[in-house]
PDB file of N, CA and C in Angstrom:
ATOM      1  N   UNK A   1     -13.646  27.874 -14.025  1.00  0.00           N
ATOM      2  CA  UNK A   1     -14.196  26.828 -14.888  1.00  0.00           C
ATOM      3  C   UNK A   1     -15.513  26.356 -14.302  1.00  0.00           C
ATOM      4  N   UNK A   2     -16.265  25.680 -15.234  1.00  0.00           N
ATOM      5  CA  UNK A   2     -17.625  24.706 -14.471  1.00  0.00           C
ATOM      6  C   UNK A   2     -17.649  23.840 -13.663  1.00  0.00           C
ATOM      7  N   UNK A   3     -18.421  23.626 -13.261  1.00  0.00           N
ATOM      8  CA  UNK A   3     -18.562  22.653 -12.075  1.00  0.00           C
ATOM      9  C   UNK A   3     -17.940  21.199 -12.307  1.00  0.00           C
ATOM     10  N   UNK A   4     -18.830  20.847 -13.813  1.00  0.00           N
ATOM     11  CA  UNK A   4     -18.464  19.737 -14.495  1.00  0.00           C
ATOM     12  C   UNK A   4     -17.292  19.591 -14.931  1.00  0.00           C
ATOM     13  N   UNK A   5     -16.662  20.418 -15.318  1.00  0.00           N
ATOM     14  CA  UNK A   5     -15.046  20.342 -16.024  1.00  0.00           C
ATOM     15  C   UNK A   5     -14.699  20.482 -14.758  1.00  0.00           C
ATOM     16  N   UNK A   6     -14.756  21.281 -13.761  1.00  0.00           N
ATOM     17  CA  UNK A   6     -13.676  20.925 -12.395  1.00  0.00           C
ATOM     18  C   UNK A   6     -14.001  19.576 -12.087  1.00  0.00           C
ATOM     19  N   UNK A   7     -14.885  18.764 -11.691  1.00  0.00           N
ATOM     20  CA  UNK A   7     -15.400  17.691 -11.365  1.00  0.00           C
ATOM     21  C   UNK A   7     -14.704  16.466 -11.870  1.00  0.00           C
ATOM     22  N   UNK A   8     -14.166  16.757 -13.908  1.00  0.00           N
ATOM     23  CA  UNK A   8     -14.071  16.335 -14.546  1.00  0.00           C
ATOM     24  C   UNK A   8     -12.490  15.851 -13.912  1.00  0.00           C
ATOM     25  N   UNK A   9     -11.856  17.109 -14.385  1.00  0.00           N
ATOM     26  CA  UNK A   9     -10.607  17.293 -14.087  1.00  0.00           C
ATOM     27  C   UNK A   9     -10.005  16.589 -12.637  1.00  0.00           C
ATOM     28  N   UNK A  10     -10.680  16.884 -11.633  1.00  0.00           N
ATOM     29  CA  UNK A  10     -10.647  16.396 -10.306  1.00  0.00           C
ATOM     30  C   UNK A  10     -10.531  14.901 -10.453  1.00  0.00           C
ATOM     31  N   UNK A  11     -11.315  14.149 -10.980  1.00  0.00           N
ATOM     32  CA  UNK A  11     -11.543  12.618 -11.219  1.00  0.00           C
ATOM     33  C   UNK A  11     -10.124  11.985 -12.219  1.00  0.00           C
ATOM     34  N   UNK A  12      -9.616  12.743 -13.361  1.00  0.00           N
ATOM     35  CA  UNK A  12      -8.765  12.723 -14.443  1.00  0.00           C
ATOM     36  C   UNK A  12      -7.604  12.790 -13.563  1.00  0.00           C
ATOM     37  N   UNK A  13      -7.270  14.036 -12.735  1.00  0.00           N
ATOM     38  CA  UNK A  13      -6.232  14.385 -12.489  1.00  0.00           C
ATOM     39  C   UNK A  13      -5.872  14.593 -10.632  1.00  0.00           C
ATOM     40  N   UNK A  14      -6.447  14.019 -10.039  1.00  0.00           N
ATOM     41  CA  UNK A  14      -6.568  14.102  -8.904  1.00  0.00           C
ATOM     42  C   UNK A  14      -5.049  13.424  -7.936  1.00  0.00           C
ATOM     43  N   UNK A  15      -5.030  12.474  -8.648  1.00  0.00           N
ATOM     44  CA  UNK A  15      -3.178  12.269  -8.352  1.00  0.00           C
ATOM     45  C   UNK A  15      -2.561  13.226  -7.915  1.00  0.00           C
ATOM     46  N   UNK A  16      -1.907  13.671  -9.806  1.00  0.00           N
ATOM     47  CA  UNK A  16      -1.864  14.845  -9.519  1.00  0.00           C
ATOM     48  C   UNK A  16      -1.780  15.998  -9.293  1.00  0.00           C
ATOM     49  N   UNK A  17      -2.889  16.322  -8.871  1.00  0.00           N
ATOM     50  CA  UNK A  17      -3.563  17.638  -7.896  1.00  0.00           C
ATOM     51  C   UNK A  17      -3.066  17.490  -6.485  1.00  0.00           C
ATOM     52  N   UNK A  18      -3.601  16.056  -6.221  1.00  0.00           N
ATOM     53  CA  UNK A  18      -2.349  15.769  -4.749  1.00  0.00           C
ATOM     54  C   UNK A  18      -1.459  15.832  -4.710  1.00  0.00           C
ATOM     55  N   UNK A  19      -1.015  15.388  -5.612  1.00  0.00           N
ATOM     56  CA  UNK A  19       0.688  15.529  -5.255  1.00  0.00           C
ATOM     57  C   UNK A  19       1.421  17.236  -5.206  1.00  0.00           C
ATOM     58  N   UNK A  20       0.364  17.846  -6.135  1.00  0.00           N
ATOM     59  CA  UNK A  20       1.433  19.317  -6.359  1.00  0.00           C
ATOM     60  C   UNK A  20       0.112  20.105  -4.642  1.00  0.00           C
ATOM     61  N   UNK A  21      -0.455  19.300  -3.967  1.00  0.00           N
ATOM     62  CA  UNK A  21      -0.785  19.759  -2.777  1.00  0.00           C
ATOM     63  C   UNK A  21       0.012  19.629  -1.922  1.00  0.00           C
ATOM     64  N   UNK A  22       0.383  18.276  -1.725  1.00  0.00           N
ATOM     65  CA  UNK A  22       1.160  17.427  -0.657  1.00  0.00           C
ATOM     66  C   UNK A  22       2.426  18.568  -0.700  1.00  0.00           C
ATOM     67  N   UNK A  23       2.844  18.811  -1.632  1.00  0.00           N
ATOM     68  CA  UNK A  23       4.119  19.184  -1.871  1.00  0.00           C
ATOM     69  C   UNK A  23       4.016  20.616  -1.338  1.00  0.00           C
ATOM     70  N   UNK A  24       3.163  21.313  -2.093  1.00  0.00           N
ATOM     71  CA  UNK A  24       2.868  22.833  -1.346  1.00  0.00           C
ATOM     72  C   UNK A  24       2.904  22.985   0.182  1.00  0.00           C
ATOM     73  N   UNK A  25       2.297  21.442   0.754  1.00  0.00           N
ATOM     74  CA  UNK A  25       2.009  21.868   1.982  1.00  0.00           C
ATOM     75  C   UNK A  25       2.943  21.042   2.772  1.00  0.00           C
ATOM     76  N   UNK A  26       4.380  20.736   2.470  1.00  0.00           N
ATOM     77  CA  UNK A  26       5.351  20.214   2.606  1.00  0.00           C
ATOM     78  C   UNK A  26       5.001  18.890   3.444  1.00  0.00           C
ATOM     79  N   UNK A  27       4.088  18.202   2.875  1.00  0.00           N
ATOM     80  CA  UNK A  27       3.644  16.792   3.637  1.00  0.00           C
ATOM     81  C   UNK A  27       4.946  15.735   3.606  1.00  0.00           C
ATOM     82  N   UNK A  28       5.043  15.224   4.755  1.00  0.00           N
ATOM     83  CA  UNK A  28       6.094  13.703   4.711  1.00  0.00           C
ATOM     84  C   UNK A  28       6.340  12.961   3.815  1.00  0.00           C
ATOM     85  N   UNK A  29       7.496  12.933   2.504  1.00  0.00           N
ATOM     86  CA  UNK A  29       7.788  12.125   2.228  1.00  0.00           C
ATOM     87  C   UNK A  29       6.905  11.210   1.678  1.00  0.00           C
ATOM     88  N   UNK A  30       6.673   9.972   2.930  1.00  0.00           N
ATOM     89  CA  UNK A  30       5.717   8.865   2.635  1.00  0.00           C
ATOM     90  C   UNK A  30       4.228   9.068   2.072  1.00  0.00           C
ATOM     91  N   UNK A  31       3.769  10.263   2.479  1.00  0.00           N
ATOM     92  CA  UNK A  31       2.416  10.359   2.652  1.00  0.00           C
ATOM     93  C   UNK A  31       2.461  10.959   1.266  1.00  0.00           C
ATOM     94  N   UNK A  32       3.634  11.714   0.432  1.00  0.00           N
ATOM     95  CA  UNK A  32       3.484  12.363  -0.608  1.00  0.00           C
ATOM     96  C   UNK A  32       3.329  11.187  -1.629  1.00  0.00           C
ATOM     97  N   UNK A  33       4.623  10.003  -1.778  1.00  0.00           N
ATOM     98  CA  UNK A  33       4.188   8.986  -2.466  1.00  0.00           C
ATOM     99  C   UNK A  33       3.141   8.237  -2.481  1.00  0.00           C
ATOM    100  N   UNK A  34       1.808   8.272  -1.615  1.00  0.00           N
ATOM    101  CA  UNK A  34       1.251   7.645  -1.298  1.00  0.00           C
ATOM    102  C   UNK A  34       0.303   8.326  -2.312  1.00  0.00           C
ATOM    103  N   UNK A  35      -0.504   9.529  -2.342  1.00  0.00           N
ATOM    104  CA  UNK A  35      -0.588  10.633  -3.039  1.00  0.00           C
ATOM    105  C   UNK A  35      -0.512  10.615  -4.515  1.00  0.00           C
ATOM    106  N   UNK A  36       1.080  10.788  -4.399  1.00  0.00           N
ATOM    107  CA  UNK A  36       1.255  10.704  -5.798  1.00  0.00           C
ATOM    108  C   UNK A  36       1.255   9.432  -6.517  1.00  0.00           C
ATOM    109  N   UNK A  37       1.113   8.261  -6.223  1.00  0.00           N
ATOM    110  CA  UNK A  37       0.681   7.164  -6.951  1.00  0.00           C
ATOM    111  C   UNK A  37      -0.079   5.717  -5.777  1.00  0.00           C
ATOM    112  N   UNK A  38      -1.789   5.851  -5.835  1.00  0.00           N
ATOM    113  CA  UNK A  38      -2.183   5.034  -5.231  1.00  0.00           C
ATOM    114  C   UNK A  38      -3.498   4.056  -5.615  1.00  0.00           C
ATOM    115  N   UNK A  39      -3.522   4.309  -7.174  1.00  0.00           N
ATOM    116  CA  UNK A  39      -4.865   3.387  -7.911  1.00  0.00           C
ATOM    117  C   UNK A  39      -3.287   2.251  -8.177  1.00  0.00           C
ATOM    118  N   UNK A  40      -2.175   2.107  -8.718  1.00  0.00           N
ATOM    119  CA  UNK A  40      -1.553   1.616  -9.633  1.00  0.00           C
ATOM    120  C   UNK A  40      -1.700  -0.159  -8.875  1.00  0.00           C
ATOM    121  N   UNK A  41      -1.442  -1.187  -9.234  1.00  0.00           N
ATOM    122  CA  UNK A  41      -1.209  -2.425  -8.596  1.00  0.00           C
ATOM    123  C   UNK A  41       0.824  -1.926  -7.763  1.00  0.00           C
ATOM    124  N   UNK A  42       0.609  -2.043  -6.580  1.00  0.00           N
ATOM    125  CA  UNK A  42       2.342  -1.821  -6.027  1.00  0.00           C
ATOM    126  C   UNK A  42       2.959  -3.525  -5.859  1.00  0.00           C
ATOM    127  N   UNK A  43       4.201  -3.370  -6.372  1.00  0.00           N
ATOM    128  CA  UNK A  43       5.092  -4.754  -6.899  1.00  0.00           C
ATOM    129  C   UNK A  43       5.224  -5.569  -4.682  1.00  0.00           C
ATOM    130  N   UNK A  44       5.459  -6.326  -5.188  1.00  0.00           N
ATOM    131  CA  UNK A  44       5.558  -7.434  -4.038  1.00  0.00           C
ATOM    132  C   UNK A  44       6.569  -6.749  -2.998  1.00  0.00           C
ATOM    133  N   UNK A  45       8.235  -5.662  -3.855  1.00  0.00           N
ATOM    134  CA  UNK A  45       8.898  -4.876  -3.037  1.00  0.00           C
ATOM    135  C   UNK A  45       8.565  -3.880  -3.152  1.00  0.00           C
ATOM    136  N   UNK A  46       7.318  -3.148  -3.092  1.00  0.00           N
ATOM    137  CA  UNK A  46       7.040  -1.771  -2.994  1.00  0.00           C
ATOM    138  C   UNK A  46       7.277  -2.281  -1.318  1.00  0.00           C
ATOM    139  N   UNK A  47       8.150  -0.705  -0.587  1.00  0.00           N
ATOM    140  CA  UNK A  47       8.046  -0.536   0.793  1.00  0.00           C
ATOM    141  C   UNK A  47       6.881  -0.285   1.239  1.00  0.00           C
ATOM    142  N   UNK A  48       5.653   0.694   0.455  1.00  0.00           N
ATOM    143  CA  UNK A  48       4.230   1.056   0.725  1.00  0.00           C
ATOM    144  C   UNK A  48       3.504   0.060   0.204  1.00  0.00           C
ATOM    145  N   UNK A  49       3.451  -1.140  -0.080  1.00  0.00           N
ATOM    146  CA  UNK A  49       2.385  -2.384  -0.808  1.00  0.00           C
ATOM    147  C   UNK A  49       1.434  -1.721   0.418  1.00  0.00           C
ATOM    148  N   UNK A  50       1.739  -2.107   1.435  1.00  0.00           N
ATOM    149  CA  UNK A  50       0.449  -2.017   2.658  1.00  0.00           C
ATOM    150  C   UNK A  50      -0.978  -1.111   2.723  1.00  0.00           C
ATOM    151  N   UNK A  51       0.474  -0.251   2.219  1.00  0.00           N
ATOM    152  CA  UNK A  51      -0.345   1.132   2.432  1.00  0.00           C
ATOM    153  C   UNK A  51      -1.042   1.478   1.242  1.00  0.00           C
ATOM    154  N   UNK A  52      -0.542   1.293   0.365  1.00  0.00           N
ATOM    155  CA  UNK A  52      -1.083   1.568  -0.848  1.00  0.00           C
ATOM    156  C   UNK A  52      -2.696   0.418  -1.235  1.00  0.00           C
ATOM    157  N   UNK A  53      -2.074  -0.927  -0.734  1.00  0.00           N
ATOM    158  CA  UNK A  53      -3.543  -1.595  -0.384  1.00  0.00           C
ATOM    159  C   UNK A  53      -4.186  -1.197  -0.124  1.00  0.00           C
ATOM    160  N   UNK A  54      -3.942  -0.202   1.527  1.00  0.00           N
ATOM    161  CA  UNK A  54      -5.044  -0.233   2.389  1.00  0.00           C
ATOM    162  C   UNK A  54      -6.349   1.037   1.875  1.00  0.00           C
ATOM    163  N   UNK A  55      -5.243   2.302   0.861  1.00  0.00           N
ATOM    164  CA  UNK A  55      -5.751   3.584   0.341  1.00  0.00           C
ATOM    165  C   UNK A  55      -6.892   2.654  -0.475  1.00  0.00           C
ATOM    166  N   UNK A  56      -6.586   1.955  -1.078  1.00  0.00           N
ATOM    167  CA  UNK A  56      -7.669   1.364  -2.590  1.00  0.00           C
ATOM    168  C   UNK A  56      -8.884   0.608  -1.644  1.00  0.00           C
ATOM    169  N   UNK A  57      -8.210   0.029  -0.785  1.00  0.00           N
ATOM    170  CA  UNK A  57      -9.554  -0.853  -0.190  1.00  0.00           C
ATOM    171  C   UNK A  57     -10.494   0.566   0.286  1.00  0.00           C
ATOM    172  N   UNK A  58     -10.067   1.465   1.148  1.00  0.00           N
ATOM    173  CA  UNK A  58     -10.843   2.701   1.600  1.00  0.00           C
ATOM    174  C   UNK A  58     -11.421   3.609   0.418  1.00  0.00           C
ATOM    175  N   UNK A  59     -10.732   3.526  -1.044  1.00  0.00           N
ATOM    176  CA  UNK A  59     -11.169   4.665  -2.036  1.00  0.00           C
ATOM    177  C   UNK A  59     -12.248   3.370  -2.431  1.00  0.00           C
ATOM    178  N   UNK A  60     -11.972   2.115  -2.152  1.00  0.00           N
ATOM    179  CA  UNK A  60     -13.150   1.459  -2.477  1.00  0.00           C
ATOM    180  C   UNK A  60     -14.950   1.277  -1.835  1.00  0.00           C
ATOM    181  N   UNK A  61     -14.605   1.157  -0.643  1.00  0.00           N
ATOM    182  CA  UNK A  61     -15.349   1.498   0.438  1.00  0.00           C
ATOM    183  C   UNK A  61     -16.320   3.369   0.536  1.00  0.00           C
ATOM    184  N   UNK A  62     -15.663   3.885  -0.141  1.00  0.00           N
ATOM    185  CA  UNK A  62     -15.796   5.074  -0.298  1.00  0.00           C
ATOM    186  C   UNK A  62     -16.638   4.958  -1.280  1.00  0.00           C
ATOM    187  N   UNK A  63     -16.882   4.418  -2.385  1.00  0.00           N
ATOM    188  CA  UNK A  63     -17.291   4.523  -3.504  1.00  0.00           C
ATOM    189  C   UNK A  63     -18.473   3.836  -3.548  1.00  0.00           C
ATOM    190  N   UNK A  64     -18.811   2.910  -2.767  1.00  0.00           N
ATOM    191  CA  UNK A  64     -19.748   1.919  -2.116  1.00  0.00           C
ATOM    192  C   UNK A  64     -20.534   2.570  -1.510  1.00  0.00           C
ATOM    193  N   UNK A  65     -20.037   3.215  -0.557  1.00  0.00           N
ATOM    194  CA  UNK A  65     -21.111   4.087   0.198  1.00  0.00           C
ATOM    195  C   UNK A  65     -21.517   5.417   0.015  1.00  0.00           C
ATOM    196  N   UNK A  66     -21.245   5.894  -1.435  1.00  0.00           N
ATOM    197  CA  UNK A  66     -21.253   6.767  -1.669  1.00  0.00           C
ATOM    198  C   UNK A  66     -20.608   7.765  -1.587  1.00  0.00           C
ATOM    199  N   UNK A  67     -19.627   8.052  -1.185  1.00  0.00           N
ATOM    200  CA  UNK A  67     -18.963   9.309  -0.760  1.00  0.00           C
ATOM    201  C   UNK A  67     -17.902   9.993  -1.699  1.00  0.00           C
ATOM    202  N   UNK A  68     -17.527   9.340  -2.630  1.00  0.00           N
ATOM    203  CA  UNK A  68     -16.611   9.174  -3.895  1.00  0.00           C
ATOM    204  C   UNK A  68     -17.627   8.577  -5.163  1.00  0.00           C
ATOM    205  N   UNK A  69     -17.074   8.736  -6.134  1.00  0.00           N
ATOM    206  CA  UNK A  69     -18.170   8.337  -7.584  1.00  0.00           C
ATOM    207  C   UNK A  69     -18.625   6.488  -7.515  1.00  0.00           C
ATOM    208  N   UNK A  70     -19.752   7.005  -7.483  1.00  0.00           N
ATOM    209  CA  UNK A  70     -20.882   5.478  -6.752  1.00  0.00           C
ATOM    210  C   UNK A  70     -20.167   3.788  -8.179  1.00  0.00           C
ATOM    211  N   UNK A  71     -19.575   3.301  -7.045  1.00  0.00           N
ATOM    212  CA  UNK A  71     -19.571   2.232  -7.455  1.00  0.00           C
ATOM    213  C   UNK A  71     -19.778   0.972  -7.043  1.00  0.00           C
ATOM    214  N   UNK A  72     -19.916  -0.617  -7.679  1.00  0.00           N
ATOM    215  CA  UNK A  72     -20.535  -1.490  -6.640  1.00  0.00           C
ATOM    216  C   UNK A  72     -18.916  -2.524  -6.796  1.00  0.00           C
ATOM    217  N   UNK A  73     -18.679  -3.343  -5.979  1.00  0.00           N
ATOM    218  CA  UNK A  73     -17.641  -4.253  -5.914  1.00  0.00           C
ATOM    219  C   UNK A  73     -17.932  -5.218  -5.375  1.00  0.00           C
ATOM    220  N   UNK A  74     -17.551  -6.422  -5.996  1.00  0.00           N
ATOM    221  CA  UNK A  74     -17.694  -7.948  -5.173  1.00  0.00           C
ATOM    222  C   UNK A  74     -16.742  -7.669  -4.155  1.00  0.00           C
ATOM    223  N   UNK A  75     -16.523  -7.095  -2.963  1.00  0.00           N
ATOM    224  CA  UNK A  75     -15.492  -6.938  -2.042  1.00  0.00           C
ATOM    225  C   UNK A  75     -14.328  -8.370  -1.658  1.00  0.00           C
ATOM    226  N   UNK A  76     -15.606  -8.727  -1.139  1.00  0.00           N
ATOM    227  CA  UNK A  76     -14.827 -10.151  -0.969  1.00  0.00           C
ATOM    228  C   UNK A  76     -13.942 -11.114  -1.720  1.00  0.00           C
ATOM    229  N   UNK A  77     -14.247 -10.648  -2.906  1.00  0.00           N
ATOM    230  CA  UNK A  77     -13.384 -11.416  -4.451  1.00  0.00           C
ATOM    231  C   UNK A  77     -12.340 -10.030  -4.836  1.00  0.00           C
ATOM    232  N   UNK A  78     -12.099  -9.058  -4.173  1.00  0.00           N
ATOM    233  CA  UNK A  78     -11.550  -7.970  -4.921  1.00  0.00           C
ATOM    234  C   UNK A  78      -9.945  -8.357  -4.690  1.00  0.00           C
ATOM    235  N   UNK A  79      -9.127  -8.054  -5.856  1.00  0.00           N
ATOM    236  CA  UNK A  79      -7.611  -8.182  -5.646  1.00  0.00           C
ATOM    237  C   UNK A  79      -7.216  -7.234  -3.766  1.00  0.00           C
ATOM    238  N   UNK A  80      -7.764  -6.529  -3.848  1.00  0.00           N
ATOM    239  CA  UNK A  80      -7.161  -5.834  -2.357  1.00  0.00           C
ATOM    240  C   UNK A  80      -7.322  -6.187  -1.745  1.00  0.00           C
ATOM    241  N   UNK A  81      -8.365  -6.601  -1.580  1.00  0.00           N
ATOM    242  CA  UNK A  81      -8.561  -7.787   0.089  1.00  0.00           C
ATOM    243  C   UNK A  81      -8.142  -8.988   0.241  1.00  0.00           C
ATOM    244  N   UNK A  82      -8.168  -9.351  -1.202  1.00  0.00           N
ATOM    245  CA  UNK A  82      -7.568 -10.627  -1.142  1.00  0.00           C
ATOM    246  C   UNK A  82      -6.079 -10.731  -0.347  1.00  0.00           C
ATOM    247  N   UNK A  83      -5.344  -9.144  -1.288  1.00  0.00           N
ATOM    248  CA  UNK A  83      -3.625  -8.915  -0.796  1.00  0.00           C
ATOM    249  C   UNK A  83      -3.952  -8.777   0.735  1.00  0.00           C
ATOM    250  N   UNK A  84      -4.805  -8.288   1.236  1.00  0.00           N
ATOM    251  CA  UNK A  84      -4.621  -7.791   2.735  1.00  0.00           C
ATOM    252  C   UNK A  84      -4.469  -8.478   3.328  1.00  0.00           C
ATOM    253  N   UNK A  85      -5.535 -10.401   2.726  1.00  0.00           N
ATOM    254  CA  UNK A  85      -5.674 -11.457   3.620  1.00  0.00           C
ATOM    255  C   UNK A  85      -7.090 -10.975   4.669  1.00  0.00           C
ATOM    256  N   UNK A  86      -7.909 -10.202   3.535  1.00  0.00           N
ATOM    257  CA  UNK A  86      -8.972  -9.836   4.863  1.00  0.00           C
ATOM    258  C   UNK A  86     -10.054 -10.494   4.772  1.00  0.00           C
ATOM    259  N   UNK A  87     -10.402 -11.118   3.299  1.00  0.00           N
ATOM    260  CA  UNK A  87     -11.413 -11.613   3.051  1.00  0.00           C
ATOM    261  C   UNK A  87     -11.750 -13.230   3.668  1.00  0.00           C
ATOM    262  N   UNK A  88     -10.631 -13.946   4.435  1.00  0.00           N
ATOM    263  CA  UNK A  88     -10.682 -14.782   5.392  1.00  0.00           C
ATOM    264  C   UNK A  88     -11.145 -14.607   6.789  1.00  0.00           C
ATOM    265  N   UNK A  89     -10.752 -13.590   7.017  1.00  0.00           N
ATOM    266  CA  UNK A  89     -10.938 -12.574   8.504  1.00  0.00           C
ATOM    267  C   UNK A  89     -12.962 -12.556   9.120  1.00  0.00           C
ATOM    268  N   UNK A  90     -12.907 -13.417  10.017  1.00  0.00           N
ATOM    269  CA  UNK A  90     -14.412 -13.565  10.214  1.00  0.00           C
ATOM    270  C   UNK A  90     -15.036 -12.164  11.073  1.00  0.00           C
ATOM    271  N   UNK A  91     -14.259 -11.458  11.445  1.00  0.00           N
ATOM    272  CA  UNK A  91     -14.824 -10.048  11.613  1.00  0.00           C
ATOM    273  C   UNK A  91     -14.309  -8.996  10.491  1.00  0.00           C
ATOM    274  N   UNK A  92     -14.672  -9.318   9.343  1.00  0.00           N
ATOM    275  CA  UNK A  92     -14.237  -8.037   7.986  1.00  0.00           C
ATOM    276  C   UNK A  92     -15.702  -7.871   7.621  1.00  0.00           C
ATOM    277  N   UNK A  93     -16.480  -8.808   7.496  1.00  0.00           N
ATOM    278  CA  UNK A  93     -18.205  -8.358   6.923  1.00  0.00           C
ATOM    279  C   UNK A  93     -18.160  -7.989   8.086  1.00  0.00           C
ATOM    280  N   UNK A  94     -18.535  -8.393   8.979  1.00  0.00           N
ATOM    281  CA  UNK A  94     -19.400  -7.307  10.587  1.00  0.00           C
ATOM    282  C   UNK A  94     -18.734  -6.045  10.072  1.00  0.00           C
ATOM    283  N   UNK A  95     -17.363  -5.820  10.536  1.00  0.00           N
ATOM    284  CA  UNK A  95     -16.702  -4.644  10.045  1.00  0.00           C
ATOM    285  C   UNK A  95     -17.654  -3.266   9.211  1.00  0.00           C
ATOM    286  N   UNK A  96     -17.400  -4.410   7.985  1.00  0.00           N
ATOM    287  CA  UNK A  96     -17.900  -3.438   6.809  1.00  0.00           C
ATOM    288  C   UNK A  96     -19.310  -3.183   7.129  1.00  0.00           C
ATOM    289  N   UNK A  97     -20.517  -4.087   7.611  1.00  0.00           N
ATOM    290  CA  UNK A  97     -21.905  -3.603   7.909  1.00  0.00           C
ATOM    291  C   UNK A  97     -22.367  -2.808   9.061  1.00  0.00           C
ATOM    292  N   UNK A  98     -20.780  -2.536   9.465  1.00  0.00           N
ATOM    293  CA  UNK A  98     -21.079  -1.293  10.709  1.00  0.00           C
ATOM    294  C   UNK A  98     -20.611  -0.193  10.159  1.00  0.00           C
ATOM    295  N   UNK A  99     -19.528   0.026   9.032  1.00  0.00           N
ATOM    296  CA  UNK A  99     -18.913   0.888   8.223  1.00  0.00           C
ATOM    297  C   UNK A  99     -20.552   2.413   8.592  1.00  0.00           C
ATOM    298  N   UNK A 100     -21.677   2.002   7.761  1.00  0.00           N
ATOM    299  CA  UNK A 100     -22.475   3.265   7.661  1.00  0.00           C
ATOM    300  C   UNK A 100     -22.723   3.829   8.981  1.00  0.00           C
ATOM    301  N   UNK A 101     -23.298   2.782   9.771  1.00  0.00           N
ATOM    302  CA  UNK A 101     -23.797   3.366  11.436  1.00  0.00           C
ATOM    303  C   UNK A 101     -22.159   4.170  12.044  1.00  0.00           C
ATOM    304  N   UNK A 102     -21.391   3.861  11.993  1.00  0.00           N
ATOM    305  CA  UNK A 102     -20.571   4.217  12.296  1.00  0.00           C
ATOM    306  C   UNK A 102     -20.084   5.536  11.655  1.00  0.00           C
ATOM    307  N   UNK A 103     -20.080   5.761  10.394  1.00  0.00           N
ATOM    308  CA  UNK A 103     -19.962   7.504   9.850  1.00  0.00           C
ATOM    309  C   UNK A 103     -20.725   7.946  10.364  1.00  0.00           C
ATOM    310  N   UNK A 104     -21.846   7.397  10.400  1.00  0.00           N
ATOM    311  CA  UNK A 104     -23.053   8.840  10.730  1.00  0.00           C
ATOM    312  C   UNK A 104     -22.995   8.974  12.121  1.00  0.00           C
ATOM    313  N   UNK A 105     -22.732   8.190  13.473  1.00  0.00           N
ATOM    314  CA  UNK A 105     -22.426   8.421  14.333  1.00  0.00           C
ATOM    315  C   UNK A 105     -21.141   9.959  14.758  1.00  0.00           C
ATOM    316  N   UNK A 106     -20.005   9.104  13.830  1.00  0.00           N
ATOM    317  CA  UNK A 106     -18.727  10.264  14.070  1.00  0.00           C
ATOM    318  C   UNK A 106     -19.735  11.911  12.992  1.00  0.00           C
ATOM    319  N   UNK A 107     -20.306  11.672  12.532  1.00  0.00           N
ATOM    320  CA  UNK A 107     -20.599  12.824  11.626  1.00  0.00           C
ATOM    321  C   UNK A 107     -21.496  13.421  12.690  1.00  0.00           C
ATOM    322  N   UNK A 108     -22.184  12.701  13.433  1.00  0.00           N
ATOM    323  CA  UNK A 108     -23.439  13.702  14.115  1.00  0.00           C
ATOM    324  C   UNK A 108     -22.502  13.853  15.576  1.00  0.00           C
ATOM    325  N   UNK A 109     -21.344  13.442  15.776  1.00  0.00           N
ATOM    326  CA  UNK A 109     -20.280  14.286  16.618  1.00  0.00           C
ATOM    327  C   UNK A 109     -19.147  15.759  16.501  1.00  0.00           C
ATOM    328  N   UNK A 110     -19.577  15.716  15.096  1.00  0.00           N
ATOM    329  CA  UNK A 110     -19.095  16.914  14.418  1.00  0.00           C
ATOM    330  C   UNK A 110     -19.740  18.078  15.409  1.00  0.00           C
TER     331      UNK A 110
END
């Protein structure tokens, strides 16, 4: 197929695509649910709330800095951080404004 329809598809169906990966490549359990459902809001007794937070705050962060399909977010007002309790946290901006120096560091250790 094209670039664009894989691209397409990838963005549509990327769940999943993970999940029938995870599974091929007999990943843990946890890491498969994680996978197979991690945009959705997870209920107050999801056992993964945490985790599933923490995937969206990073697919968010990702998307910010480009590395995933470019998007912008009030971070600090976002439902995920709010759940994390990070947006109180007086080292979460430093954090995040070291986020770039810090890829390109680990990248030029590649």
């Amino acid at each position: 197929i094209d670039l664009d329809t894989f691209e397409y598809l990838c963005h549509e169906s990327h769940q999943e695509f993970g999940e029938l990966v995870a599974e091929a490549w007999n990943l843990p359990t946890k890491t498969k649910a994680l996978i197979a459902d991690h945009h959705g809001e997870p209920t107050a007794d999801d056992p993964l709330r945490t985790e599933r937070l923490r995937l969206q705050l990073a697919n968010m962060v990702c998307e910010m800095l480009g590395y995933a399909s470019p998007a912008a977010y009030d971070l600090l007002n976002a439902r995920v951080v709010k759940a994390l309790g990070l947006a109180e946290r007086r080292d979460f901006l430093p954090f995040l404004a070291s986020l770039p120096n810090r890829i390109e560091e680990a990248v030029a250790e590649v």
